[in-house]
PDB file of N, CA and C in Angstrom:
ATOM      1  N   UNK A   1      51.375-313.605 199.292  1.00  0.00           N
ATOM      2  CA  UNK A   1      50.355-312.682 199.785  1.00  0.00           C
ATOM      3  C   UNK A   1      50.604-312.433 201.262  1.00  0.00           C
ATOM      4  N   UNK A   2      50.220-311.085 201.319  1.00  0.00           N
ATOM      5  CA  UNK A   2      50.647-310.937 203.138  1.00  0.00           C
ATOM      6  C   UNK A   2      49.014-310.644 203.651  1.00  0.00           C
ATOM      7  N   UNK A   3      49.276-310.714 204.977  1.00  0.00           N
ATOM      8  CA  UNK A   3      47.879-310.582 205.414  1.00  0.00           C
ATOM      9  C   UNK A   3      48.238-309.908 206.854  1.00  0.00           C
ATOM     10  N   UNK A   4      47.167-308.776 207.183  1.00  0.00           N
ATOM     11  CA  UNK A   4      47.146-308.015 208.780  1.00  0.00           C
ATOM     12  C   UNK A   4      45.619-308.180 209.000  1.00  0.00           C
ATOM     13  N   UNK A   5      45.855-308.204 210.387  1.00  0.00           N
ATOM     14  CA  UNK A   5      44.807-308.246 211.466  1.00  0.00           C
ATOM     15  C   UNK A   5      44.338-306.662 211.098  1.00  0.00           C
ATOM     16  N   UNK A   6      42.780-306.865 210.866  1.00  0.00           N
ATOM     17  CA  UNK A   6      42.137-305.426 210.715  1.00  0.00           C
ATOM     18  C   UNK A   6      40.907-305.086 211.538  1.00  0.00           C
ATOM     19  N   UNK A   7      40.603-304.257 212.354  1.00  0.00           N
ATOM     20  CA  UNK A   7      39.023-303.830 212.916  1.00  0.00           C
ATOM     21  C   UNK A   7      38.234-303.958 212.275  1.00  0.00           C
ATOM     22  N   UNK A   8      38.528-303.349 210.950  1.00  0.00           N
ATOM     23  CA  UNK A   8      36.966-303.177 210.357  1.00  0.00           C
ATOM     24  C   UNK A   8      37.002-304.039 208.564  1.00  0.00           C
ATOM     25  N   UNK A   9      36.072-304.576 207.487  1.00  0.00           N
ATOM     26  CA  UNK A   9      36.242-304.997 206.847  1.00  0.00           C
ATOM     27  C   UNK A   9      35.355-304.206 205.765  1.00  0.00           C
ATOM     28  N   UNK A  10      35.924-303.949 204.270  1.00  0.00           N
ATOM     29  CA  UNK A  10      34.671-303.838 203.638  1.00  0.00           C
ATOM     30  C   UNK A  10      34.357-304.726 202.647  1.00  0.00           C
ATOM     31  N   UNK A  11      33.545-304.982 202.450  1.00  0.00           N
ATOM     32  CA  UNK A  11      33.292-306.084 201.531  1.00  0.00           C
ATOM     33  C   UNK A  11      33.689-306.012 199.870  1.00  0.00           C
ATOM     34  N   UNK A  12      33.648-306.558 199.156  1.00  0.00           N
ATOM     35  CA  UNK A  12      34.008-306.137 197.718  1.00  0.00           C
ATOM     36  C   UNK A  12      33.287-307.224 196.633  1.00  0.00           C
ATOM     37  N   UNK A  13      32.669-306.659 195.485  1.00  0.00           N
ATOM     38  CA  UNK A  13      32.317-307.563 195.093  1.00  0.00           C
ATOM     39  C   UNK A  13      33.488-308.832 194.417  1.00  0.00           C
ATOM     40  N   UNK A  14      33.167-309.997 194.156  1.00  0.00           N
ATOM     41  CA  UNK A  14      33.895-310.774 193.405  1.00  0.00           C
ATOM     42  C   UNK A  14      34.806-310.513 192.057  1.00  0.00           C
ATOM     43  N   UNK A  15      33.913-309.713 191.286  1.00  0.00           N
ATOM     44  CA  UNK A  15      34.702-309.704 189.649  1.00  0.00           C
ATOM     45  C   UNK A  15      35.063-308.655 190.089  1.00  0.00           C
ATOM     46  N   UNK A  16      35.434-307.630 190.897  1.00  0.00           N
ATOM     47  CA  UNK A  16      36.335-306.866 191.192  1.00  0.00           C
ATOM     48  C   UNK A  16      37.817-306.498 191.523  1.00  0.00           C
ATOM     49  N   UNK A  17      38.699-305.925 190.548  1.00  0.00           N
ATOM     50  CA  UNK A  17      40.055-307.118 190.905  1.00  0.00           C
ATOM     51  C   UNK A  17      40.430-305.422 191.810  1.00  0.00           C
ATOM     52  N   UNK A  18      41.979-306.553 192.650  1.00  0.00           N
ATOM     53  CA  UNK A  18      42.732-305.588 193.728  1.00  0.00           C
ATOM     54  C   UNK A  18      43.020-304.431 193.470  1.00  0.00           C
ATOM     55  N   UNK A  19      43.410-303.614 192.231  1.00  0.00           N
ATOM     56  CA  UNK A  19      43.480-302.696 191.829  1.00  0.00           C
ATOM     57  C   UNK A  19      42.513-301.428 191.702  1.00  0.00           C
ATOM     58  N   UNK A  20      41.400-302.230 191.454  1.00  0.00           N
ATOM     59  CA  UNK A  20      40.011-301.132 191.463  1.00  0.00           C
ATOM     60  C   UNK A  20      39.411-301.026 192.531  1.00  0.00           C
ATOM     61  N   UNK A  21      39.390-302.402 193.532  1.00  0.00           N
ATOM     62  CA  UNK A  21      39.283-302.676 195.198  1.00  0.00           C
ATOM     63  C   UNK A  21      39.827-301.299 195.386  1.00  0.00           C
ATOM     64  N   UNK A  22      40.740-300.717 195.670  1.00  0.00           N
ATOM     65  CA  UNK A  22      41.891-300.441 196.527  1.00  0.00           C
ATOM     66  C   UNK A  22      41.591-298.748 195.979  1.00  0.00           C
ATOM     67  N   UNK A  23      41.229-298.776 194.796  1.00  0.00           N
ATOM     68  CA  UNK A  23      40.887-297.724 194.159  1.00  0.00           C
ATOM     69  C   UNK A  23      39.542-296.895 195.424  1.00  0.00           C
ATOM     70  N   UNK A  24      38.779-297.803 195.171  1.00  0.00           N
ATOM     71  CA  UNK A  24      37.297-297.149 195.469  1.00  0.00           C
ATOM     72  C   UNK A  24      38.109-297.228 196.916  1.00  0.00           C
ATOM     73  N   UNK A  25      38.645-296.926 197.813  1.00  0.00           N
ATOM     74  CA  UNK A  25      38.734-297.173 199.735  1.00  0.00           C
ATOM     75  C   UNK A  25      39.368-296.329 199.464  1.00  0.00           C
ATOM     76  N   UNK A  26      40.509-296.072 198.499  1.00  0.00           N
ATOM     77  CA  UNK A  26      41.984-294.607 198.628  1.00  0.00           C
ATOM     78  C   UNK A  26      41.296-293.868 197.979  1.00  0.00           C
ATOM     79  N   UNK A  27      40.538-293.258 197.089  1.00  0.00           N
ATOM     80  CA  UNK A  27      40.706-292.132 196.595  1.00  0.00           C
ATOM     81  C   UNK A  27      39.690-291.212 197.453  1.00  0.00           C
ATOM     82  N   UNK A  28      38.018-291.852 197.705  1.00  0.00           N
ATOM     83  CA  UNK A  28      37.661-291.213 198.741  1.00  0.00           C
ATOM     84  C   UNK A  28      38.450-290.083 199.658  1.00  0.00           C
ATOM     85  N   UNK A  29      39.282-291.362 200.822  1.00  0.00           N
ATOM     86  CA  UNK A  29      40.106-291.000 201.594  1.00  0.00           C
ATOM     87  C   UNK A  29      40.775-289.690 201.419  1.00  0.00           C
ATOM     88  N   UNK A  30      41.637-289.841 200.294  1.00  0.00           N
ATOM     89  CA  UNK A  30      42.349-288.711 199.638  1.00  0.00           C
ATOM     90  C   UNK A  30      41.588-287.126 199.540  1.00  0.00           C
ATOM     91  N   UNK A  31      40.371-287.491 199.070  1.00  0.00           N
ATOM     92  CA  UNK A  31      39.351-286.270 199.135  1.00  0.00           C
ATOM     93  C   UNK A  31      39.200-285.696 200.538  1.00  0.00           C
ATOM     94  N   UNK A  32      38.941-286.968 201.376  1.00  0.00           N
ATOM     95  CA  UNK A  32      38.896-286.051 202.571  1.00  0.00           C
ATOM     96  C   UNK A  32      39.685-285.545 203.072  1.00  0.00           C
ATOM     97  N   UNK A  33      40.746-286.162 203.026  1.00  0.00           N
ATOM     98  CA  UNK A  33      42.293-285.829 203.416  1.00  0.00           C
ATOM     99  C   UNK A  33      42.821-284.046 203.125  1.00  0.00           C
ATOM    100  N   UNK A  34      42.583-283.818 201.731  1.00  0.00           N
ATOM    101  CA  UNK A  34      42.680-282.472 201.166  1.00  0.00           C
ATOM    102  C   UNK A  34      41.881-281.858 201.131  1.00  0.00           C
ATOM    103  N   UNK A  35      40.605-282.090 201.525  1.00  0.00           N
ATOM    104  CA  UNK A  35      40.028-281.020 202.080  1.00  0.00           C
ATOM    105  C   UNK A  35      40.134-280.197 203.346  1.00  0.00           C
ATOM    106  N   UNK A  36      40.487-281.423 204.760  1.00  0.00           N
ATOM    107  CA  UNK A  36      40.616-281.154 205.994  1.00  0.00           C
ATOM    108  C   UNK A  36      42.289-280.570 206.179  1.00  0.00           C
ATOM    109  N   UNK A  37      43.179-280.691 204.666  1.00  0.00           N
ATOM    110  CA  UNK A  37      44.462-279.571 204.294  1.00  0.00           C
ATOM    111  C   UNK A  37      44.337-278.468 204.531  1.00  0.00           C
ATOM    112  N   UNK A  38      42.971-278.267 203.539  1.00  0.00           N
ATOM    113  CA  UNK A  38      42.879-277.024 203.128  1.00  0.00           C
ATOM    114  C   UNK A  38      42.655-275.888 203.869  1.00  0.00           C
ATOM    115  N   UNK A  39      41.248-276.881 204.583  1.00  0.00           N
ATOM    116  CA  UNK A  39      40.196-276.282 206.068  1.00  0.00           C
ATOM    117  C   UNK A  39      41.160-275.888 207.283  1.00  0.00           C
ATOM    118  N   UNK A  40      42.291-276.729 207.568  1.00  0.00           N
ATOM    119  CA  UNK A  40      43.217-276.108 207.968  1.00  0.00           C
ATOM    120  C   UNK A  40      44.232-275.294 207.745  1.00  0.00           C
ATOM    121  N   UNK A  41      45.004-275.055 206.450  1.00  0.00           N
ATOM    122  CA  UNK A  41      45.412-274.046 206.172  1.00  0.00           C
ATOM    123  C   UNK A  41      44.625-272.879 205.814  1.00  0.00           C
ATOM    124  N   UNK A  42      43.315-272.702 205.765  1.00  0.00           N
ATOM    125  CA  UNK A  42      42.496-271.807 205.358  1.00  0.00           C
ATOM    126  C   UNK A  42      42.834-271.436 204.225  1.00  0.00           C
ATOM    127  N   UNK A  43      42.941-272.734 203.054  1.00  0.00           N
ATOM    128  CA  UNK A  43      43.162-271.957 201.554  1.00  0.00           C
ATOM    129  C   UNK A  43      42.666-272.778 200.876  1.00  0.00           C
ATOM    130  N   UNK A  44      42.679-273.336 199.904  1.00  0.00           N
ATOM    131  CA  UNK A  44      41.425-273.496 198.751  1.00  0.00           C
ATOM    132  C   UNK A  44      42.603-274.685 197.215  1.00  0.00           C
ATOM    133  N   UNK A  45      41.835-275.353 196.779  1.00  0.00           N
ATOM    134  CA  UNK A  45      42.538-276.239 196.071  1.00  0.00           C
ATOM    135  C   UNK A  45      41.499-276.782 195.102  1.00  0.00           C
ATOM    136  N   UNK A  46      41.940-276.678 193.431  1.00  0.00           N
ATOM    137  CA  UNK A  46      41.277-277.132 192.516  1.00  0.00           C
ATOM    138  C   UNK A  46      41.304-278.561 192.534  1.00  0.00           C
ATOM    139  N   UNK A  47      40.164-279.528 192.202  1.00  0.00           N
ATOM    140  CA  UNK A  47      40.296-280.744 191.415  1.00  0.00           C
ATOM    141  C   UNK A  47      40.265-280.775 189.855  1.00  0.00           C
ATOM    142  N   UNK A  48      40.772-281.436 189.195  1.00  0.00           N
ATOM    143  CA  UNK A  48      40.025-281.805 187.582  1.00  0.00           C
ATOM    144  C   UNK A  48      40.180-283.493 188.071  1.00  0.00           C
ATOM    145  N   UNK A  49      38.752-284.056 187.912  1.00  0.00           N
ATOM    146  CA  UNK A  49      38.842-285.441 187.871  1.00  0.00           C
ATOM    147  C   UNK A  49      38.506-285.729 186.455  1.00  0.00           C
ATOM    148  N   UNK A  50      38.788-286.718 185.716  1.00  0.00           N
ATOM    149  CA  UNK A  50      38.257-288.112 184.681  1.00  0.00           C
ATOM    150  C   UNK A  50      38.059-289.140 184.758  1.00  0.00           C
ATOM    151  N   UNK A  51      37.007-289.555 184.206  1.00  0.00           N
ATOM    152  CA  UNK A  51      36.210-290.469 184.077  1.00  0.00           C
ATOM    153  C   UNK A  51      37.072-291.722 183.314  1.00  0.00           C
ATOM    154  N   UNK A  52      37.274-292.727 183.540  1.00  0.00           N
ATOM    155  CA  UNK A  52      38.270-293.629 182.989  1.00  0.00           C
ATOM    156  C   UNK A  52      36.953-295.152 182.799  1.00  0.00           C
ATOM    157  N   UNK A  53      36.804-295.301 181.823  1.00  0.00           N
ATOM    158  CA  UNK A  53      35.902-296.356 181.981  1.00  0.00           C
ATOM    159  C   UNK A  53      36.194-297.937 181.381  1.00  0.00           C
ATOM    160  N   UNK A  54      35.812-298.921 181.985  1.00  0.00           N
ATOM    161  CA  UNK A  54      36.539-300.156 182.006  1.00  0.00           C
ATOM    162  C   UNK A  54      36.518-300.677 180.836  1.00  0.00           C
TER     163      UNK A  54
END
């Protein structure tokens, strides 16, 4: 396991494994990410999301 020095922390629950952790912090991100694409190229981009349930 590696480990970095970080500013900020978020908490996670326990029965939550690294994969779904990591899930809920990146995909957010990603949303905002392509939106502030878009807002800067001044053009426009579909989502289709699914629902994947455990």
């Amino acid at each position: 396991m590696q480990y970095a020095v970080a500013d900020a922390c978020i908490s996670m629950c326990d029965d939550l494994n690294d994969t779904d952790g990591a899930a809920k912090i990146i995909n957010p991100l990603n949303a905002v990410a392509m939106v502030g694409i878009a807002e800067a190229e001044r053009d426009a981009f579909i989502v289709i999301a699914r629902y994947r349930a455990s």
